[in-house]
Protein backbone atom coordinates (compact mmCIF):
# COMPACT_ATOMS: atom_id res chain seq x y z
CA UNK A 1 0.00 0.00 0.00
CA UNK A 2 2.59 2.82 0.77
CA UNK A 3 4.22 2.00 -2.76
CA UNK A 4 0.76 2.75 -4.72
CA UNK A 5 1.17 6.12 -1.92
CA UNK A 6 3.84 6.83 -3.05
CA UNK A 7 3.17 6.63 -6.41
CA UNK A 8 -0.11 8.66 -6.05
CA UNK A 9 2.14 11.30 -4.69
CA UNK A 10 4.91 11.60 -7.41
CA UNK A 11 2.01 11.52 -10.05
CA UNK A 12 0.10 14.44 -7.96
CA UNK A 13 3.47 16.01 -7.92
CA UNK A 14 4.17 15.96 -11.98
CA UNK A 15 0.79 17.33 -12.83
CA UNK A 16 1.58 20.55 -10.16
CA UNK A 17 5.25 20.73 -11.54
CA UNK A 18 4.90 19.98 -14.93
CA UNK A 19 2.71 22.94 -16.84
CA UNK A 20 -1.07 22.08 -18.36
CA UNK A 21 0.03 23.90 -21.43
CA UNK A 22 2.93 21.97 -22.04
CA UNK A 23 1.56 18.99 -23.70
CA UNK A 24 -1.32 20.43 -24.51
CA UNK A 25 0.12 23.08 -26.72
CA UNK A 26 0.29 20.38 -29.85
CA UNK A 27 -3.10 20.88 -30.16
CA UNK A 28 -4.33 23.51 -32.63
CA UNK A 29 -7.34 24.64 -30.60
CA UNK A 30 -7.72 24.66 -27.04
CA UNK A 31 -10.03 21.80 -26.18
CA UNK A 32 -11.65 19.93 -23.54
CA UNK A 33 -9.81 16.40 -22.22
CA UNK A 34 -13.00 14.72 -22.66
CA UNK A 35 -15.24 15.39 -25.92
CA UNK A 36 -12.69 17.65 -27.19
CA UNK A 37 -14.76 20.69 -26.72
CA UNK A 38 -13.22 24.00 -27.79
CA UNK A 39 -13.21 26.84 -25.82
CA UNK A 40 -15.44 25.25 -23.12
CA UNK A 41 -18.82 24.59 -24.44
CA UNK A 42 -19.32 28.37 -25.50
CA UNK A 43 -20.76 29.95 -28.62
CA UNK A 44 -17.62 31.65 -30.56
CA UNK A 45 -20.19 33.49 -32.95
CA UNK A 46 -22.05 34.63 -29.43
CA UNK A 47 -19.39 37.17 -29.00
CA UNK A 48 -19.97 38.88 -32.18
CA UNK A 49 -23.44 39.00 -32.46
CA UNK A 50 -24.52 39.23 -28.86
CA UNK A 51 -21.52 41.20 -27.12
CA UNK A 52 -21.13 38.42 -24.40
CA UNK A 53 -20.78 34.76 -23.91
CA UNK A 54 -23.30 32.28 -24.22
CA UNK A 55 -22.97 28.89 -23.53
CA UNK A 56 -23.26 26.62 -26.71
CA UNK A 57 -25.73 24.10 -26.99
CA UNK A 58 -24.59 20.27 -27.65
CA UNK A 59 -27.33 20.21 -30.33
CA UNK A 60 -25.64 22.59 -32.83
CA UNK A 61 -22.43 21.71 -33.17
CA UNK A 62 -19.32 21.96 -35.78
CA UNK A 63 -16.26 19.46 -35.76
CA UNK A 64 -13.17 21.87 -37.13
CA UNK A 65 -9.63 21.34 -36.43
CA UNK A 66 -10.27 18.50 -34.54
CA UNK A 67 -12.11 19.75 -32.21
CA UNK A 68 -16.43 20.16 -31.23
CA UNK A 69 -17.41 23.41 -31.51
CA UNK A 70 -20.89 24.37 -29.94
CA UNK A 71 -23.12 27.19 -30.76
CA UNK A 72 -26.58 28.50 -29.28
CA UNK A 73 -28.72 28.28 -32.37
CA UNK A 74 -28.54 27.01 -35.91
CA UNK A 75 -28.06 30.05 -36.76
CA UNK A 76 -24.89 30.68 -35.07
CA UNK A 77 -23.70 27.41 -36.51
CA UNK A 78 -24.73 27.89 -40.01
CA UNK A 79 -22.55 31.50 -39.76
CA UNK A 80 -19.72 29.90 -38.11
CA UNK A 81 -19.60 26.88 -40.92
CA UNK A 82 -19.46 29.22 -43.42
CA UNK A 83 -16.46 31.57 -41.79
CA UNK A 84 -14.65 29.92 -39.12
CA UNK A 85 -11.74 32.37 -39.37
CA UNK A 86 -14.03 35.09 -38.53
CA UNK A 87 -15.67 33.90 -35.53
CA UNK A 88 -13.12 31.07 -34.18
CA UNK A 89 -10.87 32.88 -31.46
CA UNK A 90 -7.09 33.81 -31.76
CA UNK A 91 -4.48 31.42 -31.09
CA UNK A 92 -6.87 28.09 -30.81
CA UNK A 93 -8.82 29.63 -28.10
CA UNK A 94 -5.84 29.55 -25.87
CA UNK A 95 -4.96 32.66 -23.61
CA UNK A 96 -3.62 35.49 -25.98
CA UNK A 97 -1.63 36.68 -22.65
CA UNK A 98 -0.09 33.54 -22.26
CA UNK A 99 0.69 33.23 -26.10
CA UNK A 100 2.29 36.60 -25.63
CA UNK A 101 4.76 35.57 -22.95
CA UNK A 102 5.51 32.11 -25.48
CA UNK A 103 3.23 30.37 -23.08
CA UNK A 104 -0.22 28.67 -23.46
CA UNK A 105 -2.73 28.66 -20.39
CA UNK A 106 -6.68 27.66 -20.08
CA UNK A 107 -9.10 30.62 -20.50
CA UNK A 108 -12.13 32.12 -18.79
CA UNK A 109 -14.95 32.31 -21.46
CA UNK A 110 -15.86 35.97 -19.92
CA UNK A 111 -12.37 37.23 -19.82
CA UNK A 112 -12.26 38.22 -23.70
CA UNK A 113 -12.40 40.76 -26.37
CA UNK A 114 -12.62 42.03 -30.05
CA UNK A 115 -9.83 43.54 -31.59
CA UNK A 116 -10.11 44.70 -35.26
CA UNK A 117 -12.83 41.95 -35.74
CA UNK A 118 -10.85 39.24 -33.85
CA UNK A 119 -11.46 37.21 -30.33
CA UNK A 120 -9.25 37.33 -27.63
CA UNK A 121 -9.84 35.11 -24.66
CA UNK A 122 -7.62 34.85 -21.33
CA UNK A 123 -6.98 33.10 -18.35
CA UNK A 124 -9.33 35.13 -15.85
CA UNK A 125 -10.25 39.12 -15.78
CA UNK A 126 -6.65 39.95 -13.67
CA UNK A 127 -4.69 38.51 -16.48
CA UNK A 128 -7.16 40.35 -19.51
CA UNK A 129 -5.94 43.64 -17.13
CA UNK A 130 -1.63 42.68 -18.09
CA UNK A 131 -2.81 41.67 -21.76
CA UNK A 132 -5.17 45.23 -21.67
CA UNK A 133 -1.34 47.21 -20.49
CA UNK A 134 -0.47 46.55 -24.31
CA UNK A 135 -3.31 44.64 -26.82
CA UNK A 136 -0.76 45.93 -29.85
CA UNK A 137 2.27 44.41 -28.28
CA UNK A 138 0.99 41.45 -26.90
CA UNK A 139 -0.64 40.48 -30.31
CA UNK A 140 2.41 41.40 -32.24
CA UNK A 141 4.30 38.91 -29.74
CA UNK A 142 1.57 35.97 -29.75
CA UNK A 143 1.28 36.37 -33.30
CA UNK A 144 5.45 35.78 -33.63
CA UNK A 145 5.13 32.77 -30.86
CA UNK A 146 2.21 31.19 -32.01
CA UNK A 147 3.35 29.30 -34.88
CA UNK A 148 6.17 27.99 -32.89
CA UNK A 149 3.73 26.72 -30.15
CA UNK A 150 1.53 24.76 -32.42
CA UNK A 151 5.25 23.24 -33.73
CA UNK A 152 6.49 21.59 -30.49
């Protein structure tokens, strides 16, 4: 028994050392462990056409980039089908903070913005604030990491 202890504990121990983003930055989008939902369940078009979040629905949904994209109506679907570019969020959905520093990290679905017609999520409202300091730079530096990320 104290082996399987002591194995709990050094397994515990890697997932606190070793960085989320690390192995999941091969992904392309930023997706859910199980069901590989992007950008948790919400509606990417929501932010566009409603100026908030809004939880997608698992009855409209899109399968792009290998992930399941959901949407609140069939409408928001049918808009996101035909333009995923426009409505699917910078960087996979992945924090554009954290893609700024060379870095991917999970996002808050209400810690986001538009920028010149693009979505910006990250990590929680305190880090949007650091990422808010300089949108310009930050996006000039994600946008010169990013391609690397998706690489490793």
């Amino acid at each position: 028994m104290k082996r399987w202890n002591m194995l709990f504990t050094l397994l515990v121990a890697l997932v606190l050392v070793v960085p989320a983003t690390s192995a999941r930055a091969l992904s392309e989008v930023n997706k859910s462990l199980l069901g590989a939902v992007a950008i948790k369940g919400y509606d990417p078009v929501a932010y566009f056409t409603e100026d908030r979040p809004v939880r997608g629905s698992k009855s409209f949904t899109f399968d792009w980039r290998g992930a399941k994209w959901r949407f609140a109506s069939a409408e928001h679907r049918d808009l996101f089908i035909a333009d995923p570019e426009k409505y699917a969020p910078q960087y996979g959905g992945y924090c554009a903070w954290a893609v700024s520093q060379g870095s991917t990290a999970e996002i808050d679905p209400g810690s986001w913005k538009i920028i010149e017609g693009k979505l910006y999520l990250n990590y929680d409202k305190d880090v949007q604030a650091k990422w808010e300091q300089d949108i310009g730079g930050h996006i000039a530096a994600a946008d010169k990491y990013w391609p690397e990320l998706i690489r490793k």
